[in-house]
PDB file of N, CA and C in Angstrom:
ATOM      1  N   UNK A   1      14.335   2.595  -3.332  1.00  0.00           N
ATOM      2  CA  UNK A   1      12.943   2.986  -3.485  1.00  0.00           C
ATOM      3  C   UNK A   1      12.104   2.247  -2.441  1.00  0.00           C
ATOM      4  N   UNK A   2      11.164   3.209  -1.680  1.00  0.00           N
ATOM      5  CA  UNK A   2      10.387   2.658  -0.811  1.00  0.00           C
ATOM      6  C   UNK A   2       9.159   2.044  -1.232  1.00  0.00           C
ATOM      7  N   UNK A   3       8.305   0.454  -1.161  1.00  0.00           N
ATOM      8  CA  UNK A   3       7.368   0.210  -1.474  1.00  0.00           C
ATOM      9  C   UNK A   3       6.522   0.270  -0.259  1.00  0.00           C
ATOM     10  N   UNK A   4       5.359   0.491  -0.533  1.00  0.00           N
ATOM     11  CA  UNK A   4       4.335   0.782   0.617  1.00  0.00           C
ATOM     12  C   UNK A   4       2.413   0.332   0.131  1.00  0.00           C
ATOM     13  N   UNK A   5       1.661  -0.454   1.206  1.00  0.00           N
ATOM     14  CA  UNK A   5       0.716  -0.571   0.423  1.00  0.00           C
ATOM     15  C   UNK A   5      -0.182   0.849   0.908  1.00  0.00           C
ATOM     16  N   UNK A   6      -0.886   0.944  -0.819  1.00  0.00           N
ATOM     17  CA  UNK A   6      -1.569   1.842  -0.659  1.00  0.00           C
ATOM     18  C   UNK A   6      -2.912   1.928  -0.187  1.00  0.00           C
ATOM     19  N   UNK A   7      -3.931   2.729   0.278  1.00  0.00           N
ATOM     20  CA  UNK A   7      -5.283   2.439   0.268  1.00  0.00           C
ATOM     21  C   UNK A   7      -6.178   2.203  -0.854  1.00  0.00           C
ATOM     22  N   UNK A   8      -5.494   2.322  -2.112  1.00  0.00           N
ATOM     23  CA  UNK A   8      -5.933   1.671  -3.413  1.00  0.00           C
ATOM     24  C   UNK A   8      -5.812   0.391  -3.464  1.00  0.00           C
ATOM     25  N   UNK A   9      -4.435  -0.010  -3.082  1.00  0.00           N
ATOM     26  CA  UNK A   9      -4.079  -1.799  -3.029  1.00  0.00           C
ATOM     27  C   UNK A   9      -5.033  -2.001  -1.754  1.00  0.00           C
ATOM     28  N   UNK A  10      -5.069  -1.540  -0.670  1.00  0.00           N
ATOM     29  CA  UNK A  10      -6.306  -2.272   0.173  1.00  0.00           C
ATOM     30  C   UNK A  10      -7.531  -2.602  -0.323  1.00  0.00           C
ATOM     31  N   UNK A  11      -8.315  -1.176  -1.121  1.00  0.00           N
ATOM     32  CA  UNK A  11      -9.626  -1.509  -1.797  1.00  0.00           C
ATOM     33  C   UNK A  11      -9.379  -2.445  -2.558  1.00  0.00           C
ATOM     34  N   UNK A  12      -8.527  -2.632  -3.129  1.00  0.00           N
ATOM     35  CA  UNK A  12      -8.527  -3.931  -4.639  1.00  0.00           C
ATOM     36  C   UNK A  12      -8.440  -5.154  -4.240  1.00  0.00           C
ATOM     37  N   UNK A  13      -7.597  -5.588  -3.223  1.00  0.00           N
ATOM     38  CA  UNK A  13      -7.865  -6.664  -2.772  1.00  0.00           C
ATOM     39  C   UNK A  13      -9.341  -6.781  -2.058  1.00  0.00           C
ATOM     40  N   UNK A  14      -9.707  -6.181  -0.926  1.00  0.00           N
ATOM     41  CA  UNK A  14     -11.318  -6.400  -0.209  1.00  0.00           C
ATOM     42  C   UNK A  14     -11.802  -6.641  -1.245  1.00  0.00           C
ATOM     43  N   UNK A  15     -11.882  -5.511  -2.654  1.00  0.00           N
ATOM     44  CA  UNK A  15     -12.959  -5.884  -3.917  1.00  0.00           C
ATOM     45  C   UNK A  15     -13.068  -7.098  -4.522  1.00  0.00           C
ATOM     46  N   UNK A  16     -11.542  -7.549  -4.981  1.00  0.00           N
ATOM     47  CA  UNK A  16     -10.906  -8.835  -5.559  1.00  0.00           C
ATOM     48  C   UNK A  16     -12.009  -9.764  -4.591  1.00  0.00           C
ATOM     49  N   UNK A  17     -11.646 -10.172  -3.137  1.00  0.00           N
ATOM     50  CA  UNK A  17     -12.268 -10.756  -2.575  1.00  0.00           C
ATOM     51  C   UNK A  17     -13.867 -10.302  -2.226  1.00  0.00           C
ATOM     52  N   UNK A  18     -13.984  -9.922  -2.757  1.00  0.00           N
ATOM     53  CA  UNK A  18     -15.609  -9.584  -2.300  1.00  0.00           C
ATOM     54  C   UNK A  18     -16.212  -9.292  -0.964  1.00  0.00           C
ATOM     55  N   UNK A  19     -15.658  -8.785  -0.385  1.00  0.00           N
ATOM     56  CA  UNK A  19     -15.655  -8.363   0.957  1.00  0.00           C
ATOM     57  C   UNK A  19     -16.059  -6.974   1.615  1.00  0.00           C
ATOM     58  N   UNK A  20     -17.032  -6.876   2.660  1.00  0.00           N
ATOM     59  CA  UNK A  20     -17.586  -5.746   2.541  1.00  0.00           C
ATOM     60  C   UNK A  20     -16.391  -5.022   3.722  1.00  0.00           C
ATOM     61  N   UNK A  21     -16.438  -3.748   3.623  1.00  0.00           N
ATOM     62  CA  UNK A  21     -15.884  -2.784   4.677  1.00  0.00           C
ATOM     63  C   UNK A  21     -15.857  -3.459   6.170  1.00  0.00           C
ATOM     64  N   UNK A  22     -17.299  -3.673   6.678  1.00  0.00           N
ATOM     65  CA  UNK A  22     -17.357  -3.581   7.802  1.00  0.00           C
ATOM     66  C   UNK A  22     -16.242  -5.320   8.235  1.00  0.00           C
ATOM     67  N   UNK A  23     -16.438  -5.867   7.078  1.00  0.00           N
ATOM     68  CA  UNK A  23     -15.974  -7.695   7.426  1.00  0.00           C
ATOM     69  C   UNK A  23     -14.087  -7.203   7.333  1.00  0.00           C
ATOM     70  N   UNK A  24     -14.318  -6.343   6.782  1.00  0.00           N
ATOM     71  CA  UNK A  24     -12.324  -6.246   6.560  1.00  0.00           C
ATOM     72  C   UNK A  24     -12.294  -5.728   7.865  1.00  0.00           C
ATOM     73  N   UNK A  25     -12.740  -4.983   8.457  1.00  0.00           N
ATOM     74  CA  UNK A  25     -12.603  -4.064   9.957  1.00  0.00           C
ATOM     75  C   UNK A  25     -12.939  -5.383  10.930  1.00  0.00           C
ATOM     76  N   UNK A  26     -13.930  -6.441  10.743  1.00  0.00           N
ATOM     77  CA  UNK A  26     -13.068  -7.153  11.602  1.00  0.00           C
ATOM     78  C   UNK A  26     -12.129  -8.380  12.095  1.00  0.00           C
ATOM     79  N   UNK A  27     -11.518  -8.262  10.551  1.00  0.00           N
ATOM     80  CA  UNK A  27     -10.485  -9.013   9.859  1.00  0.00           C
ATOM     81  C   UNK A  27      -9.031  -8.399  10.743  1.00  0.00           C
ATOM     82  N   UNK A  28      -9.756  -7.203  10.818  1.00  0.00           N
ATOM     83  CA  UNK A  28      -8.027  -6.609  11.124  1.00  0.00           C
ATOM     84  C   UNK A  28      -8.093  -5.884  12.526  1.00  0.00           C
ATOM     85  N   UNK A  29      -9.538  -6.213  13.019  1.00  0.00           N
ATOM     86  CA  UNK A  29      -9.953  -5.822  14.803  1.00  0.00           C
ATOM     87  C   UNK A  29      -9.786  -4.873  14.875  1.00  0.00           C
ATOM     88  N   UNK A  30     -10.329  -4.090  14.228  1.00  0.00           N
ATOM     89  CA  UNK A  30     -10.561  -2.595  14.696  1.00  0.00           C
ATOM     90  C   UNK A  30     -12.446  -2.515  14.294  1.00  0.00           C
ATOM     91  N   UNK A  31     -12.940  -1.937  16.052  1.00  0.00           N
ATOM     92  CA  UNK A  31     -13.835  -1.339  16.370  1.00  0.00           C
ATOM     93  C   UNK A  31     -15.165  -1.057  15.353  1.00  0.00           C
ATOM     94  N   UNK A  32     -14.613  -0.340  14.491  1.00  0.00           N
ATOM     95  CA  UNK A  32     -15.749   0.560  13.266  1.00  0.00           C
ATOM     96  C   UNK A  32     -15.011   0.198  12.204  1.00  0.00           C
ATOM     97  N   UNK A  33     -16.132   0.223  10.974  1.00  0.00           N
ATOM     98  CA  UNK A  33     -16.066  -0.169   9.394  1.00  0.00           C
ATOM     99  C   UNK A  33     -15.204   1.467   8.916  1.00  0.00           C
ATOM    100  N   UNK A  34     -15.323   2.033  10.467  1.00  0.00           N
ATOM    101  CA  UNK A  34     -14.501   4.107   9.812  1.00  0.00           C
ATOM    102  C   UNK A  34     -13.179   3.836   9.857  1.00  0.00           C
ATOM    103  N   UNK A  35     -12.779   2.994  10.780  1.00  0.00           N
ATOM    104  CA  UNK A  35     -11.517   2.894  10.687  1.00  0.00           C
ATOM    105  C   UNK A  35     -10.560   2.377   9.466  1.00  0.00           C
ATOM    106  N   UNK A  36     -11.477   1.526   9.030  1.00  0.00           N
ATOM    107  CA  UNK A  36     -10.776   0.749   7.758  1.00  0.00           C
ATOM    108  C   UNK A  36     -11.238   1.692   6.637  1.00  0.00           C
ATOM    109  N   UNK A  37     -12.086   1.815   6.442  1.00  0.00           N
ATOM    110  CA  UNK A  37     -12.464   2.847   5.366  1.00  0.00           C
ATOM    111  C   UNK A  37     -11.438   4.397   5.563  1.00  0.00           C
ATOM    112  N   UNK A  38     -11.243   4.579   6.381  1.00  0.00           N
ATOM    113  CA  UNK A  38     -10.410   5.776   6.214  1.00  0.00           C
ATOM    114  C   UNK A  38      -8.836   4.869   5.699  1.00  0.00           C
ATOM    115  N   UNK A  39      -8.121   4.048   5.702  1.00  0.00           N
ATOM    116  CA  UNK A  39      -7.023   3.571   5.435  1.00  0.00           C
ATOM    117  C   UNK A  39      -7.623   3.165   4.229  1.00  0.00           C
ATOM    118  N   UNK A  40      -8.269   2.992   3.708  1.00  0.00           N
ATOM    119  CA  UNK A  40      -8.516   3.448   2.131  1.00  0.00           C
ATOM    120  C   UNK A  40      -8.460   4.297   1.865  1.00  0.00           C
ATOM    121  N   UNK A  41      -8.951   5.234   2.212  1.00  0.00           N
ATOM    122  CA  UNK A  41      -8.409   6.985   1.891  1.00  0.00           C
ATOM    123  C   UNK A  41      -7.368   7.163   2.104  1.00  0.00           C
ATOM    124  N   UNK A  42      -5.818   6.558   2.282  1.00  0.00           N
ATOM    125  CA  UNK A  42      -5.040   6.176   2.701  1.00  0.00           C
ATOM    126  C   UNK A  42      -5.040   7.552   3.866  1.00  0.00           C
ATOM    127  N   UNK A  43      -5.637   7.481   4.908  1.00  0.00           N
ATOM    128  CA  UNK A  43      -5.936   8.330   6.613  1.00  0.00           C
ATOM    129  C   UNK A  43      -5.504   7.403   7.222  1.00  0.00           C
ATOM    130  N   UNK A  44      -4.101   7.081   7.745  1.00  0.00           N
ATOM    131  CA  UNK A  44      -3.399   6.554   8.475  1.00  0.00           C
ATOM    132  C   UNK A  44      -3.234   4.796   7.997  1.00  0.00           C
ATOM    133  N   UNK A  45      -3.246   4.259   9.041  1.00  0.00           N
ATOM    134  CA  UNK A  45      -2.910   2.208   8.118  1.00  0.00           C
ATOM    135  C   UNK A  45      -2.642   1.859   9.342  1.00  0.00           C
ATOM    136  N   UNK A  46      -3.179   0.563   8.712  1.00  0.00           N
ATOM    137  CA  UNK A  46      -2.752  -0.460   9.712  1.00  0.00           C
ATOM    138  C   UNK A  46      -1.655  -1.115   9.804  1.00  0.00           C
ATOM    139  N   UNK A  47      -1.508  -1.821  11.173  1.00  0.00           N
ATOM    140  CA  UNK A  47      -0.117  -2.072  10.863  1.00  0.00           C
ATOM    141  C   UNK A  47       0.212  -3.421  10.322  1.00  0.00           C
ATOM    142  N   UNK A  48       1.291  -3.842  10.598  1.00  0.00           N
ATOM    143  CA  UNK A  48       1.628  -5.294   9.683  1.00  0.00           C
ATOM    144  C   UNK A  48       1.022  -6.096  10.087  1.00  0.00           C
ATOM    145  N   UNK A  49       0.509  -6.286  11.434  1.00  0.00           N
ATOM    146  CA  UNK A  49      -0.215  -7.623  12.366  1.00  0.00           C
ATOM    147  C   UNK A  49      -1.753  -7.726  11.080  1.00  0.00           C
ATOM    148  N   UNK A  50      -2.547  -6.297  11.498  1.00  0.00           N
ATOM    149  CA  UNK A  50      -3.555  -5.818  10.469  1.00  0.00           C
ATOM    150  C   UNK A  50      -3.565  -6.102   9.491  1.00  0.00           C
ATOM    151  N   UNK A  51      -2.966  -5.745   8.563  1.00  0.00           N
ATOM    152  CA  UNK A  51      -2.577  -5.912   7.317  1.00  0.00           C
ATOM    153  C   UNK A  51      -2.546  -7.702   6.962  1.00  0.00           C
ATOM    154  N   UNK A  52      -1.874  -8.270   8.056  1.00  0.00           N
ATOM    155  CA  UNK A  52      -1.452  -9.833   7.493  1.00  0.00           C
ATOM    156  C   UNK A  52      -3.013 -10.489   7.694  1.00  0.00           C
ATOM    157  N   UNK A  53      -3.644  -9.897   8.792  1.00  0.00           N
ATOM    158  CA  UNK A  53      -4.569 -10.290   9.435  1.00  0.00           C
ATOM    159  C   UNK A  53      -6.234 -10.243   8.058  1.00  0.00           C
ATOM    160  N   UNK A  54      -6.332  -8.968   7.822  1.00  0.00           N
ATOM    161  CA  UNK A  54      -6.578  -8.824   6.283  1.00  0.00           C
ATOM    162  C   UNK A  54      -6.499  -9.591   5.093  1.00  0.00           C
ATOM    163  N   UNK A  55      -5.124  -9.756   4.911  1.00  0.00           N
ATOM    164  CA  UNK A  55      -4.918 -10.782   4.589  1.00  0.00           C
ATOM    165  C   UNK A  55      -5.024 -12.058   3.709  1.00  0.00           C
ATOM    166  N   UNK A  56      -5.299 -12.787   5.128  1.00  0.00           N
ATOM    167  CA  UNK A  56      -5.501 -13.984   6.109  1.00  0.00           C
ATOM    168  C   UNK A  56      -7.213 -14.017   5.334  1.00  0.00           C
ATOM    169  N   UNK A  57      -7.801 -12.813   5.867  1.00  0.00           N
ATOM    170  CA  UNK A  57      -8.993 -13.218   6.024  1.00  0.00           C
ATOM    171  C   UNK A  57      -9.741 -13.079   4.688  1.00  0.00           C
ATOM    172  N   UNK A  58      -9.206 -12.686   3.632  1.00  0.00           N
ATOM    173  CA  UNK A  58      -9.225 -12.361   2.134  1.00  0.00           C
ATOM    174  C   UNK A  58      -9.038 -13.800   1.252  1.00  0.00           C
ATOM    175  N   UNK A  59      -8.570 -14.108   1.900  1.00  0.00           N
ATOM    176  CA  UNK A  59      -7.637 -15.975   1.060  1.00  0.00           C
ATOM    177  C   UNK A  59      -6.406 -15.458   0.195  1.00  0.00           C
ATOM    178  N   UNK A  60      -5.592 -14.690   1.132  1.00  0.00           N
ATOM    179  CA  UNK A  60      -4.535 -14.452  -0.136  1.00  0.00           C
ATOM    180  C   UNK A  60      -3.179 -14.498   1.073  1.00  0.00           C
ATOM    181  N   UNK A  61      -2.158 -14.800   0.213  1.00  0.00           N
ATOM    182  CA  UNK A  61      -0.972 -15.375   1.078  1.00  0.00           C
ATOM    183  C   UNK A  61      -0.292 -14.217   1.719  1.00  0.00           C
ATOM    184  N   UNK A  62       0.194 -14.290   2.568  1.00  0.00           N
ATOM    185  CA  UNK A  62       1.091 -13.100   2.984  1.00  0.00           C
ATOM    186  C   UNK A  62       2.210 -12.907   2.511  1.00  0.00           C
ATOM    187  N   UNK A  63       2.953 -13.521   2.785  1.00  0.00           N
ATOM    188  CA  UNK A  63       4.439 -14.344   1.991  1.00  0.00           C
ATOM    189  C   UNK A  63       4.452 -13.519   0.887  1.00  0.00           C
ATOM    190  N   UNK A  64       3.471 -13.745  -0.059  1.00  0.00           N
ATOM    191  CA  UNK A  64       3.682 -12.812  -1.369  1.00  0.00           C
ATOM    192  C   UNK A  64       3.960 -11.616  -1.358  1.00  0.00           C
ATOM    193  N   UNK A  65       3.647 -10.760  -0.656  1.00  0.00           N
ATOM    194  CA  UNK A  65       3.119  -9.337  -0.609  1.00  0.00           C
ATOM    195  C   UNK A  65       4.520  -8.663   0.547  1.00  0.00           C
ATOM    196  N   UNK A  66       5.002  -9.752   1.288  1.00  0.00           N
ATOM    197  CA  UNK A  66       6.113  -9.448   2.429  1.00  0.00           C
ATOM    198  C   UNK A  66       7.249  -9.312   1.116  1.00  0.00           C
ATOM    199  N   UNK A  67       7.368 -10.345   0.171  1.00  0.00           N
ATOM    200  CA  UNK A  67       8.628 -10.880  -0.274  1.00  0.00           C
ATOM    201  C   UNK A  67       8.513  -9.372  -1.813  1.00  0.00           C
ATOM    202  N   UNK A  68       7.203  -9.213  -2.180  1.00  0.00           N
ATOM    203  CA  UNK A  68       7.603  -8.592  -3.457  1.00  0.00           C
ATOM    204  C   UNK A  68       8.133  -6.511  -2.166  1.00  0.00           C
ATOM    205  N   UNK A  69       7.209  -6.605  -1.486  1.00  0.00           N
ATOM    206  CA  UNK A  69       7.626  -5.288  -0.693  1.00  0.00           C
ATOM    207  C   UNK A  69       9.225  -5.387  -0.551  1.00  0.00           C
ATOM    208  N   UNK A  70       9.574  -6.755   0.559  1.00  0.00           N
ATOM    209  CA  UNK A  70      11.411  -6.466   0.650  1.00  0.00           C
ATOM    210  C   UNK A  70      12.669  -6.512  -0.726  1.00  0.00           C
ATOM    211  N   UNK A  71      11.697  -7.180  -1.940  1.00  0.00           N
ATOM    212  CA  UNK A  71      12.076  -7.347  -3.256  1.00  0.00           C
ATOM    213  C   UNK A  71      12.370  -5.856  -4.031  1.00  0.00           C
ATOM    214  N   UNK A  72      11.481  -4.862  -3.904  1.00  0.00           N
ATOM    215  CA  UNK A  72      11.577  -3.934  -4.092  1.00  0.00           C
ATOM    216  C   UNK A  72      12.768  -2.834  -3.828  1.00  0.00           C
ATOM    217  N   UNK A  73      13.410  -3.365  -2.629  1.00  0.00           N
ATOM    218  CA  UNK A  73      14.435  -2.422  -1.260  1.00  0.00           C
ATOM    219  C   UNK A  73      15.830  -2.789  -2.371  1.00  0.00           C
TER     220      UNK A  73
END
């Protein structure tokens, strides 16, 4: 079974952390608050650099989220 994060698990964490759109977009260096907001609509994703980068910038570990995804396989 493939695990994958969703653009639901993206919103919940930004929310969890209290974090607005535009601050996650440039958490994860992309350009416009459209870009990240559409990977909530799950409209394409970022990639793992992004994602860790996200993160990072959320206060939440990466490690966790690497180990329960390859935990899953």
């Amino acid at each position: 079974m493939e695990k994958y994060i969703s653009g639901q698990d993206i919103r919940d964490i930004r929310k969890e952390a209290k974090k607005t759109t535009v601050r996650m977009a440039e958490f994860a260096g992309v350009k416009t608050r459209k870009t990240y907001e559409n990977w909530e609509k799950d409209i394409g994703t970022p990639s793992i650099n992004q994602f860790i980068s996200m993160l990072i910038g959320c206060g939440k570990d990466p490690v966790k989220y690497i180990k329960a995804a390859s935990n899953s396989q």
